[in-house]
Protein backbone atom coordinates (compact mmCIF):
# COMPACT_ATOMS: atom_id res chain seq x y z
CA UNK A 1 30.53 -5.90 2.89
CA UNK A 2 33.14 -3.08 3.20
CA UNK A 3 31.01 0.37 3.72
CA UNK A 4 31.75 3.93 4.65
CA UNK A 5 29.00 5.67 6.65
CA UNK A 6 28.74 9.39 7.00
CA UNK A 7 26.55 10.93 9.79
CA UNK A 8 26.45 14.84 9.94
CA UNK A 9 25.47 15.77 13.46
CA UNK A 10 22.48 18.32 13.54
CA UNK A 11 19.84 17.27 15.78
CA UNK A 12 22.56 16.74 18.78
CA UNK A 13 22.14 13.55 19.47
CA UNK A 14 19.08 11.52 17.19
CA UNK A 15 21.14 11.70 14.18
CA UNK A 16 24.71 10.34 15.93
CA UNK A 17 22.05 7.77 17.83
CA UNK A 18 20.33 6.11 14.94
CA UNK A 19 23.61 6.30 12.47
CA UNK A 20 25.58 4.30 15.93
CA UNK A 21 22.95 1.73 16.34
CA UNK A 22 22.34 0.74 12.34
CA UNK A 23 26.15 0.82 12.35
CA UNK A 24 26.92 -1.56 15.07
CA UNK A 25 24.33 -4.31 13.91
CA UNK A 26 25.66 -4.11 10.05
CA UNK A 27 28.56 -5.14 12.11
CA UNK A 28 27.89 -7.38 14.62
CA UNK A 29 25.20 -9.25 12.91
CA UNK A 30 25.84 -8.88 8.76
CA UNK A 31 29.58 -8.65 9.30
CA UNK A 32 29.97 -5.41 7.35
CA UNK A 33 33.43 -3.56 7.64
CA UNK A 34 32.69 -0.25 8.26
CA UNK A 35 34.16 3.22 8.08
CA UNK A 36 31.98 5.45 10.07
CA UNK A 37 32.14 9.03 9.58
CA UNK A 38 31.65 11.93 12.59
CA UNK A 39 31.48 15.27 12.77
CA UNK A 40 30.92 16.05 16.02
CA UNK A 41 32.63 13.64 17.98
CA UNK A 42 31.49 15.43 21.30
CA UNK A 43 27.89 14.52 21.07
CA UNK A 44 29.40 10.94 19.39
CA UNK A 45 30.50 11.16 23.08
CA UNK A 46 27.74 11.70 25.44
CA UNK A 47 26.60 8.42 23.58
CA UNK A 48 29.52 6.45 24.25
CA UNK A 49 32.07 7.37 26.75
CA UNK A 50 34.76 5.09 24.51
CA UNK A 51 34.80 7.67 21.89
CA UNK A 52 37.81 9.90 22.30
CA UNK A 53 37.46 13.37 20.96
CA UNK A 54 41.27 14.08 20.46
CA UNK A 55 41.28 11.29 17.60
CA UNK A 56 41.25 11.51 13.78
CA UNK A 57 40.80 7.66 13.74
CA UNK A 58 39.55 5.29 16.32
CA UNK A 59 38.64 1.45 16.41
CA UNK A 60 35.76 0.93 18.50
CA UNK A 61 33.72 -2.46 18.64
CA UNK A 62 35.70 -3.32 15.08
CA UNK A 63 34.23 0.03 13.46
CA UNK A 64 36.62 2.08 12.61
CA UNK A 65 35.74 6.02 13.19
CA UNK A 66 36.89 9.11 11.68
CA UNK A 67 36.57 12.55 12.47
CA UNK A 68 34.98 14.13 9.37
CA UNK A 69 36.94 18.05 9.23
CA UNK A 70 36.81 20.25 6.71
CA UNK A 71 38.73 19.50 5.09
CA UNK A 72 38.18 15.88 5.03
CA UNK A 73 40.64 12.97 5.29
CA UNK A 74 41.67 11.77 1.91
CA UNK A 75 40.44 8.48 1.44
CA UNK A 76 40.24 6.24 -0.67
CA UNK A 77 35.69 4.92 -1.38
CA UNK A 78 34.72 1.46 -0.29
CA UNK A 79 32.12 0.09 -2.45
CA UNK A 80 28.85 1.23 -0.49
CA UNK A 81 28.76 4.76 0.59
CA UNK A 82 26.16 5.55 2.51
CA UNK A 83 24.77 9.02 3.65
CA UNK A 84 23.05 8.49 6.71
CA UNK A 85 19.98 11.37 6.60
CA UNK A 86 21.13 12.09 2.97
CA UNK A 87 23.88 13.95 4.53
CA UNK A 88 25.87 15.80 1.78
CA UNK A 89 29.76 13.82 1.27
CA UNK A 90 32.78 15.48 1.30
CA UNK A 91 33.05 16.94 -2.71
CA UNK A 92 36.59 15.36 -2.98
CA UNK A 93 35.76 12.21 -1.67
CA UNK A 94 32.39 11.90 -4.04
CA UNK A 95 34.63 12.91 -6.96
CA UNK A 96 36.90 9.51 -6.05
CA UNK A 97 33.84 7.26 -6.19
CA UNK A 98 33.84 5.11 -9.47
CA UNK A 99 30.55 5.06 -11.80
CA UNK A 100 29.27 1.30 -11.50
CA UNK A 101 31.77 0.61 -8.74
CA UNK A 102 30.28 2.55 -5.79
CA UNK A 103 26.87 1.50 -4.08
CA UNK A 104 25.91 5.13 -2.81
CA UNK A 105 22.76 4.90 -0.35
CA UNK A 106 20.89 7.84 0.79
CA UNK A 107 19.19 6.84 4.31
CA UNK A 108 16.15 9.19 4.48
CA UNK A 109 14.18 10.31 7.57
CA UNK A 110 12.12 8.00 9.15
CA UNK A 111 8.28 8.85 7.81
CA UNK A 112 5.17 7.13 7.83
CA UNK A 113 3.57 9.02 4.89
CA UNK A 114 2.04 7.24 2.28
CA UNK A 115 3.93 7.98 -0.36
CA UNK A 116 7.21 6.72 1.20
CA UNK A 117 6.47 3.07 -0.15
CA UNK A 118 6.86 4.20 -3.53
CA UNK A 119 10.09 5.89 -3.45
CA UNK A 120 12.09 3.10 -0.92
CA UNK A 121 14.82 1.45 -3.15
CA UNK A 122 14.40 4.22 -6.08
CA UNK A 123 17.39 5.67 -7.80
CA UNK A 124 18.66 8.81 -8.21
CA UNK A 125 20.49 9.60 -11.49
CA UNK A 126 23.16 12.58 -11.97
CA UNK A 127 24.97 13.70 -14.82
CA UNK A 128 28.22 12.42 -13.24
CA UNK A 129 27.74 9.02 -13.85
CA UNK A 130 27.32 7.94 -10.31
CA UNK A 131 23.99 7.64 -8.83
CA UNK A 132 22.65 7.52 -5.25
CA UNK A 133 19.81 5.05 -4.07
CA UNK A 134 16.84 6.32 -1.49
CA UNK A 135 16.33 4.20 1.31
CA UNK A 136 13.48 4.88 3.43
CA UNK A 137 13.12 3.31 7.31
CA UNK A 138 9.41 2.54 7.88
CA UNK A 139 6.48 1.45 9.45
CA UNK A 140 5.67 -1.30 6.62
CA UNK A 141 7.19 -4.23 4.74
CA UNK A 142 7.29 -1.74 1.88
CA UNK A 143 9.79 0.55 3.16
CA UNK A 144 13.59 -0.60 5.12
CA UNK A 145 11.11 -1.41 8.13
CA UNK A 146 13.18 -0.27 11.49
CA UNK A 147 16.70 -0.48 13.87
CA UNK A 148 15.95 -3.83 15.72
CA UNK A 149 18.69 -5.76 16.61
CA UNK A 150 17.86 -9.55 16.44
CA UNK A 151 17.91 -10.34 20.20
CA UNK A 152 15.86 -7.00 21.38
CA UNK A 153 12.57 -8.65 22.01
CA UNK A 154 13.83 -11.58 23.91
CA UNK A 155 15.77 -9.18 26.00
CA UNK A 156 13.10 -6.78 26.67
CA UNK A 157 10.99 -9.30 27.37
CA UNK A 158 13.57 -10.76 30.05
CA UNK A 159 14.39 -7.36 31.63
CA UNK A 160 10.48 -6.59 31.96
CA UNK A 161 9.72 -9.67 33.81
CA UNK A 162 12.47 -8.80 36.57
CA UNK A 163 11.03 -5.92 38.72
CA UNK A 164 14.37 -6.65 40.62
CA UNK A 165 16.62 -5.82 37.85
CA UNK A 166 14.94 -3.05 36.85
CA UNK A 167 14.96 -1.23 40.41
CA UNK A 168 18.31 -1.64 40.89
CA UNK A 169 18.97 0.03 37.61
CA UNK A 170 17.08 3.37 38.34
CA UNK A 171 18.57 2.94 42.00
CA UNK A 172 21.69 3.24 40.17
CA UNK A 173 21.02 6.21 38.40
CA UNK A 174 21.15 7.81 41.71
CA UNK A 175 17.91 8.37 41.99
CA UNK A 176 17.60 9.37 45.69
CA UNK A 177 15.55 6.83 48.06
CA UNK A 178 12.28 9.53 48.45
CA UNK A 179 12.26 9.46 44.82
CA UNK A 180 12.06 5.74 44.93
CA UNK A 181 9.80 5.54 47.19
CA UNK A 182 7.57 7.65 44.86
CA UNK A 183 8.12 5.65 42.11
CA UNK A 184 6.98 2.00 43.80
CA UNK A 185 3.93 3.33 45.09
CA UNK A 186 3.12 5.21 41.97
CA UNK A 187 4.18 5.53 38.37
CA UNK A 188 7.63 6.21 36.85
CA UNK A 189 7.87 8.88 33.71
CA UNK A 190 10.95 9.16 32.04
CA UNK A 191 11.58 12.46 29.54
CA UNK A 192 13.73 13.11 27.21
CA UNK A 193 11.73 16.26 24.86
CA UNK A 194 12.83 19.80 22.78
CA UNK A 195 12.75 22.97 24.80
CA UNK A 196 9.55 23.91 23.12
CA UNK A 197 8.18 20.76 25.15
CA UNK A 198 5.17 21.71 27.47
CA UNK A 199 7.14 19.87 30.19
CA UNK A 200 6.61 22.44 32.93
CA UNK A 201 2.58 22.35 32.55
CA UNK A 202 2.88 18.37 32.74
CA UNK A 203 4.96 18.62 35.87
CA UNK A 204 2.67 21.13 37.55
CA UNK A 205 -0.74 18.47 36.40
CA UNK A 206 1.25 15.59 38.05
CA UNK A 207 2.38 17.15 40.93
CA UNK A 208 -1.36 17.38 41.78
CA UNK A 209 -2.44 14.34 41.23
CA UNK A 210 -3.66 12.01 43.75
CA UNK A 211 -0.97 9.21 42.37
CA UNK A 212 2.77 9.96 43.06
CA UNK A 213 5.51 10.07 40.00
CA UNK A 214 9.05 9.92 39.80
CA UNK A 215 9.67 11.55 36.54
CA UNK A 216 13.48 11.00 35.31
CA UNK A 217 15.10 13.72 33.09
CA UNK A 218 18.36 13.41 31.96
CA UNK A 219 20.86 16.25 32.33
CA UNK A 220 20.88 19.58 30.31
CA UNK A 221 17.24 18.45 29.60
CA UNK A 222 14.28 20.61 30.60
CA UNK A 223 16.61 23.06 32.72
CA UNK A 224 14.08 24.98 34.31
CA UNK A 225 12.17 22.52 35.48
CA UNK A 226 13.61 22.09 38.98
CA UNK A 227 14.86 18.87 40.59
CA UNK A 228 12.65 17.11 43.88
CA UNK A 229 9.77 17.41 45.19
CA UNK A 230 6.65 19.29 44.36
CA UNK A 231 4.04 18.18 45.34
CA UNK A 232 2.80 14.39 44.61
CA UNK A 233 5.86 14.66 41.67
CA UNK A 234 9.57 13.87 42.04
CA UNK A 235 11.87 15.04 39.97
CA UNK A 236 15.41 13.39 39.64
CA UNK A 237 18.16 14.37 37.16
CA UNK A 238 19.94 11.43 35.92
CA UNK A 239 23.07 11.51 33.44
CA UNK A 240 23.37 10.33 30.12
CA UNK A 241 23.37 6.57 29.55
CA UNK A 242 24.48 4.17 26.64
CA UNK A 243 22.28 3.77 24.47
CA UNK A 244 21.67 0.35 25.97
CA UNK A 245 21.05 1.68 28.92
CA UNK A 246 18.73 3.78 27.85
CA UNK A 247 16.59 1.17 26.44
CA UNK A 248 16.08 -0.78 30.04
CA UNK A 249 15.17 2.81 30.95
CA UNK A 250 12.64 2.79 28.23
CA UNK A 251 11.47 -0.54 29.15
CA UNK A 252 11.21 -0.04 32.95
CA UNK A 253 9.40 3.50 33.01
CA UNK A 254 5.30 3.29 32.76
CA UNK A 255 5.18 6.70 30.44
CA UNK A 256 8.34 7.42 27.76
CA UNK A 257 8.37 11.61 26.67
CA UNK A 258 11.07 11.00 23.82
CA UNK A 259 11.85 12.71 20.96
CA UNK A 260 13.22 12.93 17.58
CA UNK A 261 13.55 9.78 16.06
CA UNK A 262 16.39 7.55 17.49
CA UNK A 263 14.45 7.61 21.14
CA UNK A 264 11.10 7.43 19.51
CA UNK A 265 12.05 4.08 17.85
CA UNK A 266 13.35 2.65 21.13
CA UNK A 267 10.36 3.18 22.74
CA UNK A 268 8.02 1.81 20.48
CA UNK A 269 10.23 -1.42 21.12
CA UNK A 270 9.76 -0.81 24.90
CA UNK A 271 6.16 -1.50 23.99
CA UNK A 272 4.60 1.09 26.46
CA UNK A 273 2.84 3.92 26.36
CA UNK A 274 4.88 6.80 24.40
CA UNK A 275 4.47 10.92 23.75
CA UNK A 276 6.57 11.78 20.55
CA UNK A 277 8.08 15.04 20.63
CA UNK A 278 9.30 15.09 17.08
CA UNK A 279 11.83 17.30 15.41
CA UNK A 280 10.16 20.67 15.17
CA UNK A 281 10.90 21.76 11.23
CA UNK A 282 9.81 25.03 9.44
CA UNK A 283 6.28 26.09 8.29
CA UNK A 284 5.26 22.84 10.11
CA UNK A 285 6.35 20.29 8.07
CA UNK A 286 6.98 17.82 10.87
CA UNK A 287 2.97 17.87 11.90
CA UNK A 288 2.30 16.32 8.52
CA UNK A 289 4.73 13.20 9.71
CA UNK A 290 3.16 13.27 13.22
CA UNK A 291 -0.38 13.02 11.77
CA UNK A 292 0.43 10.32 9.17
CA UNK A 293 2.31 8.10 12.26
CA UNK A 294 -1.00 9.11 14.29
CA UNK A 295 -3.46 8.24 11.68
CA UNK A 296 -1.58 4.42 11.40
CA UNK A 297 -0.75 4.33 15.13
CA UNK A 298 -3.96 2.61 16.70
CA UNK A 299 -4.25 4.89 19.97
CA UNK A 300 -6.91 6.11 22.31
CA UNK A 301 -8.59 9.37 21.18
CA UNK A 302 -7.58 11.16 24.15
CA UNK A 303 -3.85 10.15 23.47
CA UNK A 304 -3.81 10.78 20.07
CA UNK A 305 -5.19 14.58 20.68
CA UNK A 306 -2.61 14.86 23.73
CA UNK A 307 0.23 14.04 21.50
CA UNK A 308 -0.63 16.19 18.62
CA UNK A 309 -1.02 19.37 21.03
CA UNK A 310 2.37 18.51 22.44
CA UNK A 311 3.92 19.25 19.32
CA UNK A 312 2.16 22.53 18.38
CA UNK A 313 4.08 25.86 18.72
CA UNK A 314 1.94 27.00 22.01
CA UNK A 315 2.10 23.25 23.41
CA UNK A 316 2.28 25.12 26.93
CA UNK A 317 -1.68 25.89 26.54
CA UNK A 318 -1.99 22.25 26.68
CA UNK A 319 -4.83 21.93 29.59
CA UNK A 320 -4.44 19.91 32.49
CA UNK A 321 -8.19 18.32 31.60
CA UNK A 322 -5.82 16.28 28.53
CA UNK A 323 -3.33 15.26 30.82
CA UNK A 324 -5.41 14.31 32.89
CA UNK A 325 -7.92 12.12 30.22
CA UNK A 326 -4.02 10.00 29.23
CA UNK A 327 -3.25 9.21 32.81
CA UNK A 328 -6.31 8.06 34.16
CA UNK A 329 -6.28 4.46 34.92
CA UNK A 330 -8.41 3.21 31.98
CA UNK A 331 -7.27 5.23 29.43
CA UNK A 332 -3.82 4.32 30.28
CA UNK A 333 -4.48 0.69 30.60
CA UNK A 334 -5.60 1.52 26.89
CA UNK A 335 -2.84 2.82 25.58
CA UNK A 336 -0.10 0.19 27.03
CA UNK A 337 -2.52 -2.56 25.27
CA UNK A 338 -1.92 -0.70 21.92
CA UNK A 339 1.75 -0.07 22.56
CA UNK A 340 2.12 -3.63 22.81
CA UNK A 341 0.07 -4.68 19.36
CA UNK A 342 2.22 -1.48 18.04
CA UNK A 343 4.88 -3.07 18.60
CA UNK A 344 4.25 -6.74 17.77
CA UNK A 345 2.82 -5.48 14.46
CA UNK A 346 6.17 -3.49 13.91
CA UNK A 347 8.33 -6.48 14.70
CA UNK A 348 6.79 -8.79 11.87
CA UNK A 349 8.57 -6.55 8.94
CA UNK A 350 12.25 -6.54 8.64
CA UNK A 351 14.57 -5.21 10.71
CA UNK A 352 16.28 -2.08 8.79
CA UNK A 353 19.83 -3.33 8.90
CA UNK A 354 18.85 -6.87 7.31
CA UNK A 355 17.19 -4.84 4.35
CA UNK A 356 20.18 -3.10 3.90
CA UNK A 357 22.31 -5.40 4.05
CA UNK A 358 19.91 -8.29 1.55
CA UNK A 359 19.74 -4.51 -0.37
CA UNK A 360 23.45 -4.32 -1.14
CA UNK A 361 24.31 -8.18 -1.54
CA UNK A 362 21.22 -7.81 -4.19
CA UNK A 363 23.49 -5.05 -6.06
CA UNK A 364 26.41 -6.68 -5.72
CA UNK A 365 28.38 -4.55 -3.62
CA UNK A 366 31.06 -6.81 -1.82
């Protein structure tokens, strides 16, 4: 399968991260031959150190990467197109794509609305000739289903069963020793949230708590929230990982504060206890996502109230008292037991790359 992808950078880093994951399994699993399109190669970066930001073209891991300027580079369609968030192509290279020649795929946002099901797979006709298919990731086997590479379980499964492993990796991180220490005789948080995130009235409600907590923020996160110790909280800047990495962070932490939707899919894979921070739109739009993933999402009450006020405009009038009800020891015994059937449940549907790629050999794109 011989594919160019286009990803249009606009939420930083979740649109790069989910466009470089699907990418690299077409590759590595389906065998696809991909040209993968970037506009900002700086944030392409912070993802992957490899990527050079000097370079029209690049090879990395056999995917071949182009800087997408405006103008565009002048080349020539492969038979699937795809527009990775229904990103808009470059007009001269859409006029080059051939009617009934060119397999053009609009990836959509990941949603868990209802009506979702009905639209995966539907096309979209234009008076040009050429028409684009919506493909929808989602929660069900009636939608693209989700990024999971084929090994992930095993190897979450392996990492979370060495305690070893996994201290040495957040040792690594260069997380000082008093943070450490924190961390193995309490809990470990690790946040990654918007700037509209109530972060600072979470880190004031766990710094007086009776149970220490190392909570791990990456750099040019959460600024103003400052770095050591207040309190019964440590706070320890650590720099941006592969995305990789990131998951064995994911899977070692107790408590995940993600956002957006690359880091929110990881950590429903982490199977642990997760607050979504998701991509604030206008006229709150994005509460009618949250709600429909909350009303499928089996969670506690109190968790399910916590994580909806996290994502409101005043999220900093979040009370301690809700904290508070997610942490305590039975509630958040609770919640790990559903992110674990969350994610079991998840991983019975297929994996989004396979459906596009059994999507595509269906067409008979080549």
């Amino acid at each position: 399968m011989r594919a160019d992808i286009f990803c249009r950078v606009v939420d930083n880093f979740g649109d790069i991260g989910v466009t470089w994951r699907l990418t690299r399994q077409l590759q590595s699993e389906h065998g696809w031959s991909i040209r993968l399109w970037v506009d900002a190669l700086d944030s392409f970066k912070k993802l992957d150190a490899r990527v050079s930001t000097a370079q029209s073209i690049q090879l990395i891991d056999n995917i071949e990467i182009v800087h997408w300027t405006n103008p565009a580079p002048d080349l020539v369609p492969r038979p699937v197109v795809i527009a990775s968030f229904s990103c808009e192509l470059p007009p001269a290279f859409q006029a080059r794509m051939i009617p009934g020649n060119t397999l053009w795929i609009n990836l959509e946002y990941l949603s868990a609305e209802a009506w979702v099901e009905g639209c995966h797979g539907l096309p979209s006709l234009r008076s040009d000739g050429l028409h684009s298919n919506f493909f929808f990731p989602g929660f069900t086997s009636q939608t693209g289903g989700l990024i999971k590479e084929s090994s992930l379980i095993e190897v979450r499964d392996a990492w979370q069963a060495n305690p070893d492993r996994q201290f040495q990796w957040i040792k690594s991180l260069g997380v000082p020793s008093d943070g450490l220490q924190a961390w193995r005789s309490g809990r470990l948080i690790s946040a990654f949230c918007y700037p509209q995130a109530p972060l600072s009235a979470f880190c004031k409600h766990l710094a007086n708590e009776s149970i220490s907590t190392l909570l791990l923020i990456p750099e040019g996160i959460a600024s103003d929230i400052p770095r050591g110790q207040q309190g019964n909280l440590h706070v320890a800047r650590i720099p941006f990982t592969t995305q990789p990495e990131y998951d064995q962070t994911l899977w070692t932490a107790d408590l995940n504060i993600v956002r957006g939707e690359d880091s929110f899919v990881r950590a429903l894979w982490a199977a642990k206890p997760s607050i979504w921070h998701i991509y604030p739109q206008t006229e709150e739009t994005h509460l009618v996502k949250l709600d429909a993933w909350l009303a499928r999402a089996a969670l506690p009450a109190p968790v399910q109230s916590c994580i909806r006020n996290w994502n409101l405009e005043h999220a900093s009038a979040a009370s301690s008292n809700a904290f508070a009800q997610i942490l305590e020891p039975a509630s958040l015994t609770a919640w790990t037991l559903a992110a674990k059937e969350i994610a079991a449940d998840l991983a019975k549907n297929q994996d989004l790359a396979c459906s596009l790629d059994l999507f595509c050999r269906t067409k008979g794109s080549l």
